[in-house]
C-alpha atoms as a PDB file:
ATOM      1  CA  UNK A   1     127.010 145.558-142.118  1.00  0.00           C
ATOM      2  CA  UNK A   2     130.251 147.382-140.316  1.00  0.00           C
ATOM      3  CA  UNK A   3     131.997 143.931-141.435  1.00  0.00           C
ATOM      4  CA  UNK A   4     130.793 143.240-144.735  1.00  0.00           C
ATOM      5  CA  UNK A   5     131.974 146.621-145.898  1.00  0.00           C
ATOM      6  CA  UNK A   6     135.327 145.696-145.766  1.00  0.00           C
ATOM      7  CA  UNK A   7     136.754 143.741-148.754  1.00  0.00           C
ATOM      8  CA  UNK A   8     139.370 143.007-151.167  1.00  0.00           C
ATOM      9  CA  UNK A   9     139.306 146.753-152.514  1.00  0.00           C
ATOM     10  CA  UNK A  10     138.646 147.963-149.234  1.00  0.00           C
ATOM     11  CA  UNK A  11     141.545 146.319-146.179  1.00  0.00           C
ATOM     12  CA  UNK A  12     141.545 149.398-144.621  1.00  0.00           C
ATOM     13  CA  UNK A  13     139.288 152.229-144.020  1.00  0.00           C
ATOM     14  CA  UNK A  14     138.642 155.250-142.383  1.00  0.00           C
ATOM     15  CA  UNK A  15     135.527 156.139-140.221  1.00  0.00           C
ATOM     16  CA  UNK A  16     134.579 158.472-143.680  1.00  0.00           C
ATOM     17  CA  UNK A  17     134.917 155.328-145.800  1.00  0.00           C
ATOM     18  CA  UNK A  18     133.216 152.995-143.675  1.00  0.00           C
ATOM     19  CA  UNK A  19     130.246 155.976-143.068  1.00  0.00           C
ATOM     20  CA  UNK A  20     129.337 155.815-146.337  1.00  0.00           C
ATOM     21  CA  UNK A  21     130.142 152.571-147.571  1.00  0.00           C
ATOM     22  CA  UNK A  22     126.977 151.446-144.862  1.00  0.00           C
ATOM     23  CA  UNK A  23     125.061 154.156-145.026  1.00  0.00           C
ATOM     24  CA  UNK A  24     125.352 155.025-141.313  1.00  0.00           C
ATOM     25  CA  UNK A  25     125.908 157.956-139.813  1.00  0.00           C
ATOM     26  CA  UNK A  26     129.332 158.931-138.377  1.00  0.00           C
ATOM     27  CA  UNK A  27     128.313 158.718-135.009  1.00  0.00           C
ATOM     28  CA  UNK A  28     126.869 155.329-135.335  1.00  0.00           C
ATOM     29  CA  UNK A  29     129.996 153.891-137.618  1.00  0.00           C
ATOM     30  CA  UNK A  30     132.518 154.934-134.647  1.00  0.00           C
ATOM     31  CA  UNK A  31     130.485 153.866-132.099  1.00  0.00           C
ATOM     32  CA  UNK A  32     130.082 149.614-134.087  1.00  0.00           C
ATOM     33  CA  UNK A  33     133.894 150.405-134.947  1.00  0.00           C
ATOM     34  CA  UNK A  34     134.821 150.929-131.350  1.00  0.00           C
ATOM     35  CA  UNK A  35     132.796 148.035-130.400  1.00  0.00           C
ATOM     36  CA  UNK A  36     134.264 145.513-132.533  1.00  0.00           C
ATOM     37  CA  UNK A  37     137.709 146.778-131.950  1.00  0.00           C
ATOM     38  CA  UNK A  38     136.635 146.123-128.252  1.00  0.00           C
ATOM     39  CA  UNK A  39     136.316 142.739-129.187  1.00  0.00           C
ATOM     40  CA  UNK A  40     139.070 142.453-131.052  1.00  0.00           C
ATOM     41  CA  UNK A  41     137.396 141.733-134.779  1.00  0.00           C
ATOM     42  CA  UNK A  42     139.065 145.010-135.787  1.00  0.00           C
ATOM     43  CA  UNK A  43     142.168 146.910-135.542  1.00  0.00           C
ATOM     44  CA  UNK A  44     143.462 150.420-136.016  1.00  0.00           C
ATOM     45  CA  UNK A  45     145.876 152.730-135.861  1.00  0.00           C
ATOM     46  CA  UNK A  46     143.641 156.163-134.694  1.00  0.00           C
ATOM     47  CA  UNK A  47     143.069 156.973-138.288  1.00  0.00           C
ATOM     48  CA  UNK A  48     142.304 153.690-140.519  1.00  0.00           C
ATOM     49  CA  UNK A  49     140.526 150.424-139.719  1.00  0.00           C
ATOM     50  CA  UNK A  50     141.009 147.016-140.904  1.00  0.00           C
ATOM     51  CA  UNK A  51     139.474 143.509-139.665  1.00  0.00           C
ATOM     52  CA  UNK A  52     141.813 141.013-137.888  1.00  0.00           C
ATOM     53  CA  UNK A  53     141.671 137.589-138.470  1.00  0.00           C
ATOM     54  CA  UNK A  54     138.950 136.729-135.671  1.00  0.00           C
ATOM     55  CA  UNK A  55     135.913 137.624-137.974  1.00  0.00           C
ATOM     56  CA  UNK A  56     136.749 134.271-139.404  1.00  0.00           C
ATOM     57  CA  UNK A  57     135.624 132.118-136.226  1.00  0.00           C
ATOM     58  CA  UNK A  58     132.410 133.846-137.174  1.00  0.00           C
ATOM     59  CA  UNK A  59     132.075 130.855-139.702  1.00  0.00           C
ATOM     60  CA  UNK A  60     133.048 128.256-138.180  1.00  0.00           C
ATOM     61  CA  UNK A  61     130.500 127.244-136.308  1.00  0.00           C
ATOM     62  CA  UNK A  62     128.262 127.113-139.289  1.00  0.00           C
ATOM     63  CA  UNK A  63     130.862 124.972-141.432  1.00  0.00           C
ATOM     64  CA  UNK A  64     131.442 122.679-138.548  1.00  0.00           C
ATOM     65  CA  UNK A  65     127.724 122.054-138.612  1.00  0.00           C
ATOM     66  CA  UNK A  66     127.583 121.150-142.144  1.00  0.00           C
ATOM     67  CA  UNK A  67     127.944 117.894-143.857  1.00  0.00           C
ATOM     68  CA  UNK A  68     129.543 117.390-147.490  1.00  0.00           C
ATOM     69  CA  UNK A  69     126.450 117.282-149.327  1.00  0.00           C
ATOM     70  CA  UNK A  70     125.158 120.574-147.264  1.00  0.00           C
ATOM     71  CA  UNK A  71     128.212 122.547-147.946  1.00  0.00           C
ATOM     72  CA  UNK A  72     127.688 121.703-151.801  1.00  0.00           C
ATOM     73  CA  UNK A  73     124.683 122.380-152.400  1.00  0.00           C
ATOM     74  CA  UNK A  74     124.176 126.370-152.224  1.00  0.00           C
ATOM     75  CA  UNK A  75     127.404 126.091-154.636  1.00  0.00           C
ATOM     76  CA  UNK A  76     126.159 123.832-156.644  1.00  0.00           C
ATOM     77  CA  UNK A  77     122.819 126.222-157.276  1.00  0.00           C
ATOM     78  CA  UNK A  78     125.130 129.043-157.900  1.00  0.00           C
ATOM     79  CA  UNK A  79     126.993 127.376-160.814  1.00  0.00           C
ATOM     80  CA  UNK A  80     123.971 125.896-162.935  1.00  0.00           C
ATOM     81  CA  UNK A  81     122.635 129.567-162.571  1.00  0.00           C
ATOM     82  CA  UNK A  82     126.457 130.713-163.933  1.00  0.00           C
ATOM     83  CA  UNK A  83     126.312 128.345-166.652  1.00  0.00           C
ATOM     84  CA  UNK A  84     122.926 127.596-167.249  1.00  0.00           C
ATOM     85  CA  UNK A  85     123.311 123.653-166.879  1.00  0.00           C
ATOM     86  CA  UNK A  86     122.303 120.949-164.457  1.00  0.00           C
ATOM     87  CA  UNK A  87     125.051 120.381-162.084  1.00  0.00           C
ATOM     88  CA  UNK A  88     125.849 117.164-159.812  1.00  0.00           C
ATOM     89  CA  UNK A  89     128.490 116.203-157.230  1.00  0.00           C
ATOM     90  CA  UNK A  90     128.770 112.206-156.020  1.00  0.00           C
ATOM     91  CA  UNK A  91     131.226 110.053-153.928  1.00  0.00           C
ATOM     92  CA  UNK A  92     132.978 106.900-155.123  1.00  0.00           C
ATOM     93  CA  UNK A  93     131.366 103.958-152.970  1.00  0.00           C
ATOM     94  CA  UNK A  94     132.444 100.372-153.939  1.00  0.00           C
ATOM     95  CA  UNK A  95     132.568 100.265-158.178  1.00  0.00           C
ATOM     96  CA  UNK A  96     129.783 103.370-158.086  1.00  0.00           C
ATOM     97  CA  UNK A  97     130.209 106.868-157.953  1.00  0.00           C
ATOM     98  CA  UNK A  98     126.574 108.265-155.668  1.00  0.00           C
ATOM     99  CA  UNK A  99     124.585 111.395-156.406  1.00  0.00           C
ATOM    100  CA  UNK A 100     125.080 113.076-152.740  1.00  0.00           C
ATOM    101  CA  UNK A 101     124.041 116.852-154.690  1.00  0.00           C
ATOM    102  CA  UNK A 102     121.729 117.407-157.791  1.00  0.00           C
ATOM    103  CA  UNK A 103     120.301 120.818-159.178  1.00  0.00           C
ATOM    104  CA  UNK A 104     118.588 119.959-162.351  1.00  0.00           C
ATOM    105  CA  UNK A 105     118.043 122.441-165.343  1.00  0.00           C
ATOM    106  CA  UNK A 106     116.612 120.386-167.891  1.00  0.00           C
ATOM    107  CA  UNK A 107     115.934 116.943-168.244  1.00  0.00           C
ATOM    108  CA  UNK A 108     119.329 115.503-170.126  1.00  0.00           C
ATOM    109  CA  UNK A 109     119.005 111.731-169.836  1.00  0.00           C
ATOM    110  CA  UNK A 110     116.222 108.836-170.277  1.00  0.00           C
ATOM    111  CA  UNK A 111     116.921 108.193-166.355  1.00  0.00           C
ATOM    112  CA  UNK A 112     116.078 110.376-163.676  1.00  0.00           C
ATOM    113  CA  UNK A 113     118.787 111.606-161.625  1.00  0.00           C
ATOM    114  CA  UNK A 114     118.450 112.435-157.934  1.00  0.00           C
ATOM    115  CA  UNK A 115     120.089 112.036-154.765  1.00  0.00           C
ATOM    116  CA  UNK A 116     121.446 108.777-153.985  1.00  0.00           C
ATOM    117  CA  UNK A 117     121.438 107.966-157.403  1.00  0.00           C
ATOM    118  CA  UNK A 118     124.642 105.197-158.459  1.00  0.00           C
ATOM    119  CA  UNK A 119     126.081 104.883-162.260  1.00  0.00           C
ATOM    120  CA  UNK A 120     129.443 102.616-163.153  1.00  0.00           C
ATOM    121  CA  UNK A 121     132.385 104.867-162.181  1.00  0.00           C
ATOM    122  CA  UNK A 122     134.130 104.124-164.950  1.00  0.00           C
ATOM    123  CA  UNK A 123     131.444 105.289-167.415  1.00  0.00           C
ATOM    124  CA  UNK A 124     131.594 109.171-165.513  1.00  0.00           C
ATOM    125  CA  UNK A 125     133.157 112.265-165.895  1.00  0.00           C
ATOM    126  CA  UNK A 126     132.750 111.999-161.877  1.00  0.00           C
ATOM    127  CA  UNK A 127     134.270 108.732-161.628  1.00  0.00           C
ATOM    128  CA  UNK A 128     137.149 109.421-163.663  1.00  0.00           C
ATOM    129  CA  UNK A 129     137.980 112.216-161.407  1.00  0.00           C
ATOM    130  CA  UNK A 130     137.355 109.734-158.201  1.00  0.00           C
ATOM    131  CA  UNK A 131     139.458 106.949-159.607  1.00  0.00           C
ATOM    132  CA  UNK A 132     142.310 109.524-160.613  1.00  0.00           C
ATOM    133  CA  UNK A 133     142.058 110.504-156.843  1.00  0.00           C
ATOM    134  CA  UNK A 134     142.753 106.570-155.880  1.00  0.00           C
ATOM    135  CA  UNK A 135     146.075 105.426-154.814  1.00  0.00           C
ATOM    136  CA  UNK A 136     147.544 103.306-157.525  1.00  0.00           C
ATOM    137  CA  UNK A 137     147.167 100.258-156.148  1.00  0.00           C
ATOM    138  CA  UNK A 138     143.857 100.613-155.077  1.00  0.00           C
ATOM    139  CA  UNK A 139     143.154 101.745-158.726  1.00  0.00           C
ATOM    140  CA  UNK A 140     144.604  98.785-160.053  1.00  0.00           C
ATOM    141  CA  UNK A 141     141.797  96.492-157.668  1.00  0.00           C
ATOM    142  CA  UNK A 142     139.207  98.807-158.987  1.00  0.00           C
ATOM    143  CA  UNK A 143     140.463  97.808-162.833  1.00  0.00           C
ATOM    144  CA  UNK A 144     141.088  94.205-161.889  1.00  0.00           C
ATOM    145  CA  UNK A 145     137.640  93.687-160.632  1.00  0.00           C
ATOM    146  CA  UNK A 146     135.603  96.236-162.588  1.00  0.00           C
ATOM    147  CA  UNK A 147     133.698  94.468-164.899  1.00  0.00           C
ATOM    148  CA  UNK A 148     133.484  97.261-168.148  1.00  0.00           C
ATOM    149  CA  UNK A 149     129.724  96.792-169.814  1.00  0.00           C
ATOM    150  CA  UNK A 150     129.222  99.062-173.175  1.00  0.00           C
ATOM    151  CA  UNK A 151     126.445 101.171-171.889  1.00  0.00           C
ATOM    152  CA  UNK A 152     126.808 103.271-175.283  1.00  0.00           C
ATOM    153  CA  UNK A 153     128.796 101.941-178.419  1.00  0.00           C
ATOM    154  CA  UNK A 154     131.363 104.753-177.062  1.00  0.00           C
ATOM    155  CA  UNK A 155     132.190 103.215-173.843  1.00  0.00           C
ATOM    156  CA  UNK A 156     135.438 102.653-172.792  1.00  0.00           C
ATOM    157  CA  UNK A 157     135.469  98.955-172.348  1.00  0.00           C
ATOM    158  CA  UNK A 158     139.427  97.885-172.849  1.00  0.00           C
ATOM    159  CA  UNK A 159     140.906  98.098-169.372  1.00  0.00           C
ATOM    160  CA  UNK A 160     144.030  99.582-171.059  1.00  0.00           C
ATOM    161  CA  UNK A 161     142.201 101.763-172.828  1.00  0.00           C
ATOM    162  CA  UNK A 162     140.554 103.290-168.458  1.00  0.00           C
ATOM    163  CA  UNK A 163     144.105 103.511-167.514  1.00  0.00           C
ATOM    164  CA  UNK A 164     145.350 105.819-170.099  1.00  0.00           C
ATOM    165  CA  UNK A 165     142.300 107.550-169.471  1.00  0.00           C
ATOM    166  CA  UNK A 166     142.329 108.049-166.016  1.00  0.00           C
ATOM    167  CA  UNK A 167     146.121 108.722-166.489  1.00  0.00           C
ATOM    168  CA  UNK A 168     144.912 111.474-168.530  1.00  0.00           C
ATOM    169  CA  UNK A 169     142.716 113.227-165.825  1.00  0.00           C
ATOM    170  CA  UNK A 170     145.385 112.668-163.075  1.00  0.00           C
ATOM    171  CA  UNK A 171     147.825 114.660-165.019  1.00  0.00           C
ATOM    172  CA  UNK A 172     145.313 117.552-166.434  1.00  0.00           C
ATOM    173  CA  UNK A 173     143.052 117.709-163.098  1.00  0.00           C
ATOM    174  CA  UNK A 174     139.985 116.989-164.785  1.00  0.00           C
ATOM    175  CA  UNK A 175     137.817 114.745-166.910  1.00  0.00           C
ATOM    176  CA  UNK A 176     135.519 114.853-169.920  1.00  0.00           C
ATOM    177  CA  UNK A 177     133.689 111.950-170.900  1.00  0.00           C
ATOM    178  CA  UNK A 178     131.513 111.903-174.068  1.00  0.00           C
ATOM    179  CA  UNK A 179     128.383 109.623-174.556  1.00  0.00           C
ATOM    180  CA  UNK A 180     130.129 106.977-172.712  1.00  0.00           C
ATOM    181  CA  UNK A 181     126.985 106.651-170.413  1.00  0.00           C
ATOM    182  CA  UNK A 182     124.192 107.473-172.550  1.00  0.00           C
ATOM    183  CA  UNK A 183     124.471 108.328-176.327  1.00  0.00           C
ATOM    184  CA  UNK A 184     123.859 112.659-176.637  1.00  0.00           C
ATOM    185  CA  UNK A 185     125.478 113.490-173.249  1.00  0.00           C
ATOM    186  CA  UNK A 186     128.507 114.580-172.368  1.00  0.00           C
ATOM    187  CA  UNK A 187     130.004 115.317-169.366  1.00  0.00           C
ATOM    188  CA  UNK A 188     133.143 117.514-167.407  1.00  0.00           C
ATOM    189  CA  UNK A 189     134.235 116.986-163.798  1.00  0.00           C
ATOM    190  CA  UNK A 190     136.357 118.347-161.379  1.00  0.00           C
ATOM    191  CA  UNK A 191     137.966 117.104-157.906  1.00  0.00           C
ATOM    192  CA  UNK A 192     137.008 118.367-154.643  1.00  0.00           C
ATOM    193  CA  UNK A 193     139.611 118.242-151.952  1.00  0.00           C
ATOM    194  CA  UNK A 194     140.225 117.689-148.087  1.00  0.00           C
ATOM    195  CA  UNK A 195     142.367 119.994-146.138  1.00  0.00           C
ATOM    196  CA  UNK A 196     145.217 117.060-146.648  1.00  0.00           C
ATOM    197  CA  UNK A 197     144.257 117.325-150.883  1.00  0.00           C
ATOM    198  CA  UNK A 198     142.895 114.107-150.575  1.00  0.00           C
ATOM    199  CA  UNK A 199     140.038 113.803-153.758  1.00  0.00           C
ATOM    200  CA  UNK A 200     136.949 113.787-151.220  1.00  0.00           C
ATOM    201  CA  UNK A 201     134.255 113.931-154.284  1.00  0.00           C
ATOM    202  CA  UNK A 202     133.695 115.149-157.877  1.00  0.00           C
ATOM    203  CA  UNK A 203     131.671 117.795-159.370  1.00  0.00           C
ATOM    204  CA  UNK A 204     130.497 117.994-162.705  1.00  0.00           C
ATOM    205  CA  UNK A 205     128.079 119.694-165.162  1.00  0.00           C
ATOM    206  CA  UNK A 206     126.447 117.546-168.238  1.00  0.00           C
ATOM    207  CA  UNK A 207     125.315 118.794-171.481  1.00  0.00           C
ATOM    208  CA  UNK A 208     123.917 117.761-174.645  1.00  0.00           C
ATOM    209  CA  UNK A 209     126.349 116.699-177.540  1.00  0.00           C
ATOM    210  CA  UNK A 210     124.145 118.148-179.518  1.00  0.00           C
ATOM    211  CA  UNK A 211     124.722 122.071-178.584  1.00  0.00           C
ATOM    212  CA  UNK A 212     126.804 122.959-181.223  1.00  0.00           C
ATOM    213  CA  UNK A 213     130.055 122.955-179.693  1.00  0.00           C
ATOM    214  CA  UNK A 214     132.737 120.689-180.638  1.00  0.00           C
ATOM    215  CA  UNK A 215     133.725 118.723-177.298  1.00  0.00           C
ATOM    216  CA  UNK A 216     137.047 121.114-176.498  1.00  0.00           C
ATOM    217  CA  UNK A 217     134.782 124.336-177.014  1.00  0.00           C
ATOM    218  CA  UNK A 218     132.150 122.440-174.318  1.00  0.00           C
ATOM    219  CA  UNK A 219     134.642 121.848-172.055  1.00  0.00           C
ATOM    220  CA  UNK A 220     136.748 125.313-172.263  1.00  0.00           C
ATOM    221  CA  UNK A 221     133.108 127.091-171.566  1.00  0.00           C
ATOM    222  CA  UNK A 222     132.511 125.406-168.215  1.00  0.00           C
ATOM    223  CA  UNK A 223     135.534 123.992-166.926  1.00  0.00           C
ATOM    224  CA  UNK A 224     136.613 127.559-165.179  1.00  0.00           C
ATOM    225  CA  UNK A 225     133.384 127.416-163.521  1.00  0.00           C
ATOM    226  CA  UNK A 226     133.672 124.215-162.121  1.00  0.00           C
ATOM    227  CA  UNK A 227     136.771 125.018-161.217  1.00  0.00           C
ATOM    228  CA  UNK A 228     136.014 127.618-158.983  1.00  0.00           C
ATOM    229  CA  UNK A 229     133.052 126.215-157.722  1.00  0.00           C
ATOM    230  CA  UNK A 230     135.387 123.241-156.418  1.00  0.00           C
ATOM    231  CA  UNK A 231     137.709 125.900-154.674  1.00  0.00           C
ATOM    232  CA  UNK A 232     134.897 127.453-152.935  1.00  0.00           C
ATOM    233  CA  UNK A 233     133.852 123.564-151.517  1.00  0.00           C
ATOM    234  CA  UNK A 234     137.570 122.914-150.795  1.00  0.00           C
ATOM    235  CA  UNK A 235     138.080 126.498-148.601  1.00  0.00           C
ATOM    236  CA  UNK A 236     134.942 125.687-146.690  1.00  0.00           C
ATOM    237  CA  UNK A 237     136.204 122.199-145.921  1.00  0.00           C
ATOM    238  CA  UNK A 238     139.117 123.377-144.548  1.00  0.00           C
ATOM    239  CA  UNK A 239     137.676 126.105-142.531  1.00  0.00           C
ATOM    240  CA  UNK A 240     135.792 123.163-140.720  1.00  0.00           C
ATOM    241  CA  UNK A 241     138.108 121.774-139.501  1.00  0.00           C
END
Protein backbone atom coordinates (compact mmCIF):
# COMPACT_ATOMS: atom_id res chain seq x y z
CA UNK A 1 0.00 0.00 0.00
CA UNK A 2 3.21 2.24 1.33
CA UNK A 3 4.40 1.60 -2.46
CA UNK A 4 1.49 2.02 -4.50
CA UNK A 5 0.96 5.46 -3.05
CA UNK A 6 3.67 6.80 -4.77
CA UNK A 7 3.12 7.83 -8.44
CA UNK A 8 3.60 10.08 -11.25
CA UNK A 9 1.96 13.10 -9.23
CA UNK A 10 3.40 11.90 -6.21
CA UNK A 11 7.83 11.10 -6.61
CA UNK A 12 8.28 12.33 -3.41
CA UNK A 13 6.49 12.52 -0.21
CA UNK A 14 6.52 13.29 3.20
CA UNK A 15 5.49 10.96 6.15
CA UNK A 16 2.09 13.56 6.18
CA UNK A 17 1.54 12.76 2.50
CA UNK A 18 2.13 9.23 2.56
CA UNK A 19 -0.21 9.08 6.11
CA UNK A 20 -2.99 10.01 4.39
CA UNK A 21 -2.60 9.00 1.00
CA UNK A 22 -2.93 5.09 2.79
CA UNK A 23 -4.95 5.77 5.34
CA UNK A 24 -2.46 4.71 8.05
CA UNK A 25 -1.62 6.20 10.91
CA UNK A 26 1.64 8.18 11.34
CA UNK A 27 3.14 5.81 13.48
CA UNK A 28 2.51 2.93 11.25
CA UNK A 29 3.57 4.97 7.82
CA UNK A 30 7.16 5.71 9.49
CA UNK A 31 7.55 2.59 10.85
CA UNK A 32 6.75 0.57 6.67
CA UNK A 33 8.83 3.77 5.50
CA UNK A 34 11.76 2.92 7.68
CA UNK A 35 11.45 -0.60 6.75
CA UNK A 36 11.60 -0.32 3.15
CA UNK A 37 14.26 2.26 3.29
CA UNK A 38 16.02 -0.58 5.31
CA UNK A 39 15.81 -2.49 2.36
CA UNK A 40 16.66 -0.14 0.15
CA UNK A 41 13.13 0.20 -2.00
CA UNK A 42 13.07 3.78 -0.71
CA UNK A 43 15.15 6.73 -0.18
CA UNK A 44 15.12 9.99 1.72
CA UNK A 45 16.56 12.84 2.73
CA UNK A 46 15.04 13.15 6.70
CA UNK A 47 12.12 15.06 5.40
CA UNK A 48 10.71 13.57 1.91
CA UNK A 49 10.55 10.03 0.54
CA UNK A 50 10.77 8.69 -2.84
CA UNK A 51 11.11 4.93 -4.22
CA UNK A 52 14.46 3.86 -5.81
CA UNK A 53 14.62 1.86 -8.64
CA UNK A 54 14.62 -1.67 -6.75
CA UNK A 55 10.72 -1.79 -6.42
CA UNK A 56 11.02 -2.76 -10.02
CA UNK A 57 12.69 -6.34 -9.40
CA UNK A 58 9.39 -6.69 -7.60
CA UNK A 59 8.05 -7.60 -11.19
CA UNK A 60 10.25 -9.42 -12.55
CA UNK A 61 9.80 -12.49 -11.37
CA UNK A 62 6.23 -12.47 -12.47
CA UNK A 63 7.13 -11.27 -16.16
CA UNK A 64 9.88 -13.78 -16.38
CA UNK A 65 7.23 -16.37 -15.65
CA UNK A 66 4.98 -15.34 -18.33
CA UNK A 67 4.74 -16.39 -21.87
CA UNK A 68 3.62 -14.01 -24.89
CA UNK A 69 0.18 -15.04 -25.01
CA UNK A 70 -0.04 -14.69 -20.94
CA UNK A 71 1.38 -11.27 -20.88
CA UNK A 72 -1.37 -10.27 -23.58
CA UNK A 73 -4.09 -11.34 -22.43
CA UNK A 74 -5.09 -9.16 -19.20
CA UNK A 75 -4.26 -6.25 -21.88
CA UNK A 76 -6.06 -7.48 -24.31
CA UNK A 77 -9.37 -7.63 -21.80
CA UNK A 78 -8.61 -4.14 -20.83
CA UNK A 79 -8.85 -2.70 -24.38
CA UNK A 80 -12.17 -4.43 -25.72
CA UNK A 81 -13.60 -3.04 -22.34
CA UNK A 82 -11.91 0.63 -23.54
CA UNK A 83 -13.35 0.33 -26.84
CA UNK A 84 -16.08 -1.88 -26.62
CA UNK A 85 -14.82 -4.36 -29.46
CA UNK A 86 -13.46 -7.87 -29.73
CA UNK A 87 -9.79 -7.74 -29.68
CA UNK A 88 -7.11 -10.43 -31.01
CA UNK A 89 -3.31 -10.71 -31.09
CA UNK A 90 -1.56 -13.70 -33.45
CA UNK A 91 2.01 -14.63 -34.64
CA UNK A 92 3.11 -15.03 -38.26
CA UNK A 93 3.89 -18.92 -38.65
CA UNK A 94 4.72 -20.12 -42.24
CA UNK A 95 2.05 -18.07 -44.83
CA UNK A 96 -0.51 -17.78 -41.55
CA UNK A 97 -0.77 -15.34 -39.01
CA UNK A 98 -2.19 -17.71 -35.44
CA UNK A 99 -4.72 -16.53 -32.89
CA UNK A 100 -2.27 -16.92 -29.67
CA UNK A 101 -5.02 -14.17 -27.66
CA UNK A 102 -8.85 -13.70 -28.29
CA UNK A 103 -11.44 -11.69 -26.09
CA UNK A 104 -14.61 -11.73 -28.01
CA UNK A 105 -17.44 -9.02 -27.73
CA UNK A 106 -19.77 -9.97 -30.26
CA UNK A 107 -19.85 -12.42 -32.80
CA UNK A 108 -18.33 -10.41 -36.09
CA UNK A 109 -17.67 -13.17 -38.61
CA UNK A 110 -19.45 -16.48 -40.10
CA UNK A 111 -16.25 -18.36 -38.53
CA UNK A 112 -15.52 -18.75 -35.07
CA UNK A 113 -12.42 -17.33 -33.85
CA UNK A 114 -10.41 -18.78 -30.98
CA UNK A 115 -7.06 -19.58 -29.97
CA UNK A 116 -4.94 -21.25 -32.39
CA UNK A 117 -7.03 -20.13 -34.98
CA UNK A 118 -4.86 -19.49 -38.71
CA UNK A 119 -6.24 -17.00 -41.63
CA UNK A 120 -3.94 -16.03 -44.94
CA UNK A 121 -1.57 -13.30 -43.68
CA UNK A 122 -1.97 -11.40 -46.42
CA UNK A 123 -5.77 -11.06 -46.10
CA UNK A 124 -5.14 -9.40 -42.16
CA UNK A 125 -4.83 -6.29 -40.60
CA UNK A 126 -2.44 -8.64 -38.33
CA UNK A 127 -0.55 -9.95 -41.11
CA UNK A 128 0.09 -6.82 -42.74
CA UNK A 129 1.65 -5.61 -39.62
CA UNK A 130 3.76 -9.12 -39.39
CA UNK A 131 4.90 -8.98 -42.97
CA UNK A 132 5.85 -5.14 -42.59
CA UNK A 133 7.95 -6.48 -39.58
CA UNK A 134 9.83 -9.06 -42.17
CA UNK A 135 13.17 -8.33 -43.50
CA UNK A 136 12.87 -7.51 -47.14
CA UNK A 137 14.07 -10.35 -48.48
CA UNK A 138 12.28 -12.61 -46.50
CA UNK A 139 9.16 -10.55 -47.55
CA UNK A 140 9.91 -10.95 -51.00
CA UNK A 141 9.85 -15.24 -50.38
CA UNK A 142 6.65 -14.66 -48.58
CA UNK A 143 5.24 -12.71 -51.97
CA UNK A 144 6.99 -15.10 -54.31
CA UNK A 145 5.39 -18.10 -52.82
CA UNK A 146 2.14 -16.73 -51.39
CA UNK A 147 -0.44 -17.89 -53.42
CA UNK A 148 -3.25 -14.66 -53.17
CA UNK A 149 -7.00 -16.40 -53.24
CA UNK A 150 -10.00 -13.62 -53.35
CA UNK A 151 -11.58 -14.54 -50.11
CA UNK A 152 -13.93 -11.34 -50.65
CA UNK A 153 -14.29 -9.50 -54.12
CA UNK A 154 -12.05 -6.81 -52.09
CA UNK A 155 -9.04 -8.86 -51.63
CA UNK A 156 -5.87 -7.79 -52.51
CA UNK A 157 -4.86 -10.36 -55.01
CA UNK A 158 -2.09 -8.45 -57.41
CA UNK A 159 1.23 -9.11 -55.71
CA UNK A 160 2.13 -5.48 -56.63
CA UNK A 161 -0.78 -4.32 -55.43
CA UNK A 162 0.59 -6.42 -51.21
CA UNK A 163 3.77 -4.62 -51.67
CA UNK A 164 2.55 -1.15 -51.87
CA UNK A 165 0.41 -2.15 -49.21
CA UNK A 166 2.60 -3.48 -46.84
CA UNK A 167 4.94 -0.56 -47.87
CA UNK A 168 2.20 1.47 -46.61
CA UNK A 169 2.03 -0.01 -43.01
CA UNK A 170 5.89 -0.10 -42.71
CA UNK A 171 6.03 3.57 -43.17
CA UNK A 172 2.72 4.61 -41.01
CA UNK A 173 3.22 1.76 -38.20
CA UNK A 174 0.01 0.28 -38.71
CA UNK A 175 -2.55 -1.43 -40.89
CA UNK A 176 -6.22 -1.28 -41.81
CA UNK A 177 -7.66 -3.77 -43.93
CA UNK A 178 -11.32 -3.57 -45.09
CA UNK A 179 -13.50 -6.67 -46.03
CA UNK A 180 -10.52 -8.21 -47.50
CA UNK A 181 -11.25 -11.40 -45.36
CA UNK A 182 -14.85 -11.51 -45.07
CA UNK A 183 -17.28 -8.98 -46.73
CA UNK A 184 -18.74 -6.41 -43.49
CA UNK A 185 -15.49 -6.54 -41.44
CA UNK A 186 -12.91 -4.46 -41.12
CA UNK A 187 -9.98 -4.54 -39.31
CA UNK A 188 -6.81 -2.20 -37.58
CA UNK A 189 -3.55 -3.62 -36.23
CA UNK A 190 -0.67 -2.65 -34.52
CA UNK A 191 3.02 -4.16 -33.95
CA UNK A 192 4.22 -5.49 -30.79
CA UNK A 193 7.91 -5.32 -30.18
CA UNK A 194 10.99 -7.17 -28.54
CA UNK A 195 13.40 -5.35 -26.40
CA UNK A 196 15.71 -5.29 -29.82
CA UNK A 197 12.18 -3.65 -31.78
CA UNK A 198 11.99 -6.68 -33.54
CA UNK A 199 7.87 -7.05 -34.67
CA UNK A 200 7.28 -10.12 -32.18
CA UNK A 201 3.27 -10.16 -32.97
CA UNK A 202 0.28 -7.98 -33.97
CA UNK A 203 -2.68 -6.76 -32.21
CA UNK A 204 -5.76 -5.73 -33.61
CA UNK A 205 -9.46 -4.90 -32.98
CA UNK A 206 -12.26 -5.77 -35.83
CA UNK A 207 -15.45 -4.08 -36.41
CA UNK A 208 -18.35 -4.05 -38.56
CA UNK A 209 -18.27 -1.89 -41.84
CA UNK A 210 -21.45 -1.32 -41.19
CA UNK A 211 -21.15 1.09 -37.92
CA UNK A 212 -21.53 4.18 -39.49
CA UNK A 213 -18.14 5.37 -39.67
CA UNK A 214 -16.37 5.97 -42.79
CA UNK A 215 -13.09 3.69 -42.64
CA UNK A 216 -10.59 6.82 -41.49
CA UNK A 217 -13.19 7.79 -38.65
CA UNK A 218 -12.99 3.70 -37.62
CA UNK A 219 -9.58 3.72 -37.56
CA UNK A 220 -8.82 7.30 -35.81
CA UNK A 221 -11.36 5.94 -32.88
CA UNK A 222 -9.29 2.89 -31.98
CA UNK A 223 -5.96 3.16 -33.28
CA UNK A 224 -4.70 5.25 -29.97
CA UNK A 225 -5.95 2.44 -28.04
CA UNK A 226 -4.22 -0.12 -29.70
CA UNK A 227 -1.51 1.81 -29.60
CA UNK A 228 -1.09 1.95 -26.12
CA UNK A 229 -2.17 -1.32 -25.45
CA UNK A 230 0.95 -2.47 -27.67
CA UNK A 231 3.30 -0.22 -25.45
CA UNK A 232 2.08 -1.73 -22.35
CA UNK A 233 2.98 -5.54 -24.07
CA UNK A 234 6.30 -4.09 -25.36
CA UNK A 235 7.43 -2.53 -21.59
CA UNK A 236 6.54 -5.85 -20.04
CA UNK A 237 8.62 -7.71 -22.60
CA UNK A 238 11.43 -5.87 -21.89
CA UNK A 239 11.19 -5.95 -18.22
CA UNK A 240 11.55 -9.84 -18.72
CA UNK A 241 14.30 -9.94 -19.81
Amino acid sequence: MVIRAFDADHVQMTLSEVSRRTGLTRATARRFLLTLTELGYVRTDGRTFELTALVLQLGYSYLSGQSLPQLTQPVLEDLSREISESTSASVLDGDEIVYIARIHTRRLMTVGISVGTRFPAYATSMGRVLLAGLPEDRFEDYVSAVQLRPLTERTVTDPDRLRDAVAQVREQGWALVDQELELGLRSVAVPVLDPQGTVVAALNTSMQATAGLTLEEAAARVLPHLQQASATITAALAARS
